[in-house]
N, C-alpha and C. Protein backbone atom coordinates (compact mmCIF):
# COMPACT_ATOMS: atom_id res chain seq x y z
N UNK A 1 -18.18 2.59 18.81
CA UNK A 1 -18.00 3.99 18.52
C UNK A 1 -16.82 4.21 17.59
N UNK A 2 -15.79 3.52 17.91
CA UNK A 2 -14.82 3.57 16.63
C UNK A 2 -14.85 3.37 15.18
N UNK A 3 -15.96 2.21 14.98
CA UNK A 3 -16.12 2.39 13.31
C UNK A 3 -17.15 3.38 13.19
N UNK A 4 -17.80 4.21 14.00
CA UNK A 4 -18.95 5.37 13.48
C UNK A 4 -17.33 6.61 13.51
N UNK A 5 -15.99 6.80 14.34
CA UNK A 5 -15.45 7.30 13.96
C UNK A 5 -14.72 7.39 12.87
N UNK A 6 -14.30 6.34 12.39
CA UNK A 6 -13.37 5.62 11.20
C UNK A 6 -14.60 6.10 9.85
N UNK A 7 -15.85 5.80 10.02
CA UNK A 7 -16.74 5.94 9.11
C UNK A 7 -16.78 7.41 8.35
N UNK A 8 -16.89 8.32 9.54
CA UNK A 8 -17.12 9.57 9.61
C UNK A 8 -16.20 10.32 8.73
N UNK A 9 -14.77 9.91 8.62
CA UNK A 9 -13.41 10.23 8.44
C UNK A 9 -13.18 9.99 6.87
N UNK A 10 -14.02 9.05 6.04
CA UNK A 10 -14.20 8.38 4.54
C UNK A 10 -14.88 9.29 3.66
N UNK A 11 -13.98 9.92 2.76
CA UNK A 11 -14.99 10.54 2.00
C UNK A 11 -14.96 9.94 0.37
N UNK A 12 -15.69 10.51 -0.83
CA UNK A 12 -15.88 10.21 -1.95
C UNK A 12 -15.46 10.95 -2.47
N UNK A 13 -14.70 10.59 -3.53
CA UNK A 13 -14.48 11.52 -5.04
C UNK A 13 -15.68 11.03 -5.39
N UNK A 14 -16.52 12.34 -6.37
CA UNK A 14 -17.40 11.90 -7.24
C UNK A 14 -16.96 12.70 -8.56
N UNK A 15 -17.07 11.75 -9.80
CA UNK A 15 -16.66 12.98 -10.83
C UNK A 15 -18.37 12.71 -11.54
N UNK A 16 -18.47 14.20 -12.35
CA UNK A 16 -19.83 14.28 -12.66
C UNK A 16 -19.17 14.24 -14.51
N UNK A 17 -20.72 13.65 -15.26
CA UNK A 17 -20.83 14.21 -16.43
C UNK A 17 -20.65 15.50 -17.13
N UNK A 18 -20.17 15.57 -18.10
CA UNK A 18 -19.79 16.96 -18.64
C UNK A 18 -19.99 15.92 -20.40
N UNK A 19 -20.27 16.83 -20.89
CA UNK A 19 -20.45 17.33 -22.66
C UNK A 19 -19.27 17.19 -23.00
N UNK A 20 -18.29 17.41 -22.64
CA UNK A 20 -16.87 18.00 -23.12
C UNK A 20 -16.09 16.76 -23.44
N UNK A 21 -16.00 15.81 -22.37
CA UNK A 21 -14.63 14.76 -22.69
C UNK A 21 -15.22 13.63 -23.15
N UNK A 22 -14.58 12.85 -24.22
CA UNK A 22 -14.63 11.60 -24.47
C UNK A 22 -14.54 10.25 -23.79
N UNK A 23 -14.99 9.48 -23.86
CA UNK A 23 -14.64 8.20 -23.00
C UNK A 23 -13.06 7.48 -22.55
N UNK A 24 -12.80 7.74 -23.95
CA UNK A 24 -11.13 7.33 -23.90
C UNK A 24 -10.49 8.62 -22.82
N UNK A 25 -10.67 10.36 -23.43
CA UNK A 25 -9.97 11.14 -22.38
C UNK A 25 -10.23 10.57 -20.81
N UNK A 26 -11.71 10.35 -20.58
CA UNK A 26 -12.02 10.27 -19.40
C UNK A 26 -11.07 9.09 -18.79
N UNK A 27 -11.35 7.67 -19.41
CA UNK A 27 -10.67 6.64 -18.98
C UNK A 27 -9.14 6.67 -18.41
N UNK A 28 -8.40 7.03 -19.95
CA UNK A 28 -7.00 7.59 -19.78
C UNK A 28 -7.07 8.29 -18.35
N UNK A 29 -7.63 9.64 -17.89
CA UNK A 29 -7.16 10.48 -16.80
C UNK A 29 -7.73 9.48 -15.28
N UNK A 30 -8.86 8.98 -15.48
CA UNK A 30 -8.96 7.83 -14.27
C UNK A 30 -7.63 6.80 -14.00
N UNK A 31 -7.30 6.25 -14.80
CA UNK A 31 -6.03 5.43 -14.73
C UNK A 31 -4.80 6.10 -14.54
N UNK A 32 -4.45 7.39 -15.08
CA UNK A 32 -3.29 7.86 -14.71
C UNK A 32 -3.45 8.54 -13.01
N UNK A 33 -4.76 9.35 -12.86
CA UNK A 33 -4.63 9.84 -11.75
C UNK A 33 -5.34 9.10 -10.58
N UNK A 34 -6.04 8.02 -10.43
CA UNK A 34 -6.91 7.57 -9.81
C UNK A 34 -6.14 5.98 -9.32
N UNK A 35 -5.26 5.80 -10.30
CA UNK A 35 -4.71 4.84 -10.30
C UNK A 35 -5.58 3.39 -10.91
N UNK A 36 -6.77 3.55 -11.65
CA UNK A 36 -7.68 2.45 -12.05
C UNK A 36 -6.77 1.29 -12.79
N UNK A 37 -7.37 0.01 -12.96
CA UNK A 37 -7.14 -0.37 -13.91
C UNK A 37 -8.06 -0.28 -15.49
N UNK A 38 -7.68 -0.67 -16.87
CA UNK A 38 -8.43 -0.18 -17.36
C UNK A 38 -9.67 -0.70 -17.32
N UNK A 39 -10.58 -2.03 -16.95
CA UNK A 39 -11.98 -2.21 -16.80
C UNK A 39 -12.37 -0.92 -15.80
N UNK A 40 -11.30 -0.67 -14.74
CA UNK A 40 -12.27 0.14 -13.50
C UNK A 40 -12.46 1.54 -14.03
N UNK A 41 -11.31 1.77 -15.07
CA UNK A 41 -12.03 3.00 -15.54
C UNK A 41 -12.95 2.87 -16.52
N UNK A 42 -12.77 2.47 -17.35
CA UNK A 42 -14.39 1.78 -18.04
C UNK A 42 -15.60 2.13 -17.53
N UNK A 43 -15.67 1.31 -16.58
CA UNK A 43 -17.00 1.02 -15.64
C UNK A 43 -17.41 2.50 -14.81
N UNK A 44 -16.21 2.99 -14.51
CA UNK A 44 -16.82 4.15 -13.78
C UNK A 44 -16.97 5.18 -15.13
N UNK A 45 -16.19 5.42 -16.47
CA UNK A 45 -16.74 6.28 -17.50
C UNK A 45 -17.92 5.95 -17.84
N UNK A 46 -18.26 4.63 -18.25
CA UNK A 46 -19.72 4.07 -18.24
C UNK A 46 -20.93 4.59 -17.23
N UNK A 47 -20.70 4.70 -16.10
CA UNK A 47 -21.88 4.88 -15.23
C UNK A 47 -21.96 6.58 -14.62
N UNK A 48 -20.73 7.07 -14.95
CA UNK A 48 -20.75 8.80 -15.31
C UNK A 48 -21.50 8.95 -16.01
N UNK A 49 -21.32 8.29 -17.34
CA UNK A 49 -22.52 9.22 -18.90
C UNK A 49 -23.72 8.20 -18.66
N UNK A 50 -24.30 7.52 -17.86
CA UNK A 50 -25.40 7.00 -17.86
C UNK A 50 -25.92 7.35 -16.80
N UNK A 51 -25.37 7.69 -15.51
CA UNK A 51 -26.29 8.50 -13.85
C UNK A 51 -25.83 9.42 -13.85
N UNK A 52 -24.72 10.08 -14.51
CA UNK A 52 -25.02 11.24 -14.28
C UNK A 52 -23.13 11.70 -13.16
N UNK A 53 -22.99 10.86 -12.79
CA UNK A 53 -22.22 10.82 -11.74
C UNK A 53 -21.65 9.19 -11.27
N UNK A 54 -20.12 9.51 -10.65
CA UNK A 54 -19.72 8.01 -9.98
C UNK A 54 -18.83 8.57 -9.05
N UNK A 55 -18.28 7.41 -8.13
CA UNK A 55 -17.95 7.54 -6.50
C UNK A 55 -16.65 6.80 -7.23
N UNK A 56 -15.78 7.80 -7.70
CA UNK A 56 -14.33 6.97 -8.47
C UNK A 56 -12.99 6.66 -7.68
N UNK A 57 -13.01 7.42 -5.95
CA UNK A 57 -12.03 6.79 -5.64
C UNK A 57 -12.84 7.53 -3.67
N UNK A 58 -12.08 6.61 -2.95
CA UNK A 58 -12.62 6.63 -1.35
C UNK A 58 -11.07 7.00 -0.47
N UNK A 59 -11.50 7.65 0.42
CA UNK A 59 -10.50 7.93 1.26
C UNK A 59 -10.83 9.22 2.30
N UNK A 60 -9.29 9.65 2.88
CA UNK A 60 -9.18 10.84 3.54
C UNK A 60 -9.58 12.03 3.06
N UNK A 61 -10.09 13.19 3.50
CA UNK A 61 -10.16 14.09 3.17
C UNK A 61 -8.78 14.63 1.88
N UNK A 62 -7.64 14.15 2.87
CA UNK A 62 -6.51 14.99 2.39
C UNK A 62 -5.75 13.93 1.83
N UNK A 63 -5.90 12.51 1.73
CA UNK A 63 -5.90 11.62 0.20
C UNK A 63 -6.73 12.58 -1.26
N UNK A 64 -7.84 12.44 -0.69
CA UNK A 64 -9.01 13.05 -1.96
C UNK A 64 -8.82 13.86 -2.40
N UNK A 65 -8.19 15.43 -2.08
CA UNK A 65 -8.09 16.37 -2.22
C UNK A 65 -7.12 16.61 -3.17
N UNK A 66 -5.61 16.22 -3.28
CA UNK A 66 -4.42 15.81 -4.93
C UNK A 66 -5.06 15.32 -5.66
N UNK A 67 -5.86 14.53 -5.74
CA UNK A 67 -6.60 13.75 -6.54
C UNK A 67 -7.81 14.49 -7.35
N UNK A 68 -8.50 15.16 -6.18
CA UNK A 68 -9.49 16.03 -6.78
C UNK A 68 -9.01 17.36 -7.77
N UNK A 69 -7.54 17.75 -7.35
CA UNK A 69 -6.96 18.78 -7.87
C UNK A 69 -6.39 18.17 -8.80
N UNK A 70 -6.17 17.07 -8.99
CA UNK A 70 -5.35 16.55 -9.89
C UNK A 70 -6.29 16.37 -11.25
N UNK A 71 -7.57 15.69 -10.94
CA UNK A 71 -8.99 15.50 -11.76
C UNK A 71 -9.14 16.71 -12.41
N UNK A 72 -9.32 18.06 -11.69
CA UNK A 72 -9.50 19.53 -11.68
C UNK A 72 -8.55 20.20 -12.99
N UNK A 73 -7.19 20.42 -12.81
CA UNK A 73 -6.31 20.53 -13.80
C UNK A 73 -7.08 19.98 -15.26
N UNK A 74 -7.29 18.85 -14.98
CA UNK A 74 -7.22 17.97 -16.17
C UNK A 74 -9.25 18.39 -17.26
N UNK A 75 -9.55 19.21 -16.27
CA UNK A 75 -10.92 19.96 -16.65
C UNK A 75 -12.05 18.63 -16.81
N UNK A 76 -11.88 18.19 -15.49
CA UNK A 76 -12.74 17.10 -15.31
C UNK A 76 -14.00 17.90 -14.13
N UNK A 77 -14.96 17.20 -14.11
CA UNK A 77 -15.74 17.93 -13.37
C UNK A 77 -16.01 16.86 -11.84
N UNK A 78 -15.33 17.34 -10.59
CA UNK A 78 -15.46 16.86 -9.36
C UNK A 78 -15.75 17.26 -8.42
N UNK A 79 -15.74 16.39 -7.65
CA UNK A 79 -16.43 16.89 -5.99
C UNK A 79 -16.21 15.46 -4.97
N UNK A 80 -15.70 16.70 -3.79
CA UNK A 80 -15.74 15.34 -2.78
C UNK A 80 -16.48 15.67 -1.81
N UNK A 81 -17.38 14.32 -1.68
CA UNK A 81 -18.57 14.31 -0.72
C UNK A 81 -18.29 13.55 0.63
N UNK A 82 -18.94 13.92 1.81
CA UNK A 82 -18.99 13.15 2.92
C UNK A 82 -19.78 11.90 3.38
């Protein structure tokens, strides 16, 4: 029952595709705010403009949430899922 609690407790940043930012903006703001290195932001700008969407960083609600605001500011398009 403890890892279905621990489980429960994990959520996703997802940032979605948008028209607007470039690969490099995108990358750059993954690494400064997400803390990536640069392949991991790569890979997740890569699979944003090709599905549509990526799962760019995991945690607490209230980890996710600076992060999501932080993404937000920066006129990125996010969401954190359960």
């Amino acid at each position: 029952m403890k890892q279905a609690e621990t489980k429960s407790k994990t959520y996703k940043l997802m940032l979605s595709n948008d028209d607007i930012h470039t690969f490099e903006y995108v990358i750059k703001s993954l690494m400064k705010i997400c803390g990536h290195t640069q392949e991991q932001a790569e890979q997740c700008a890569y699979l944003v403009h090709h599905t549509g969407k990526c799962d760019v960083k995991r945690g607490s609600l209230k980890e996710l949430t600076a992060v999501h605001t932080a993404l937000c500011k920066l006129q990125l398009t996010a969401r954190i899922e359960k």
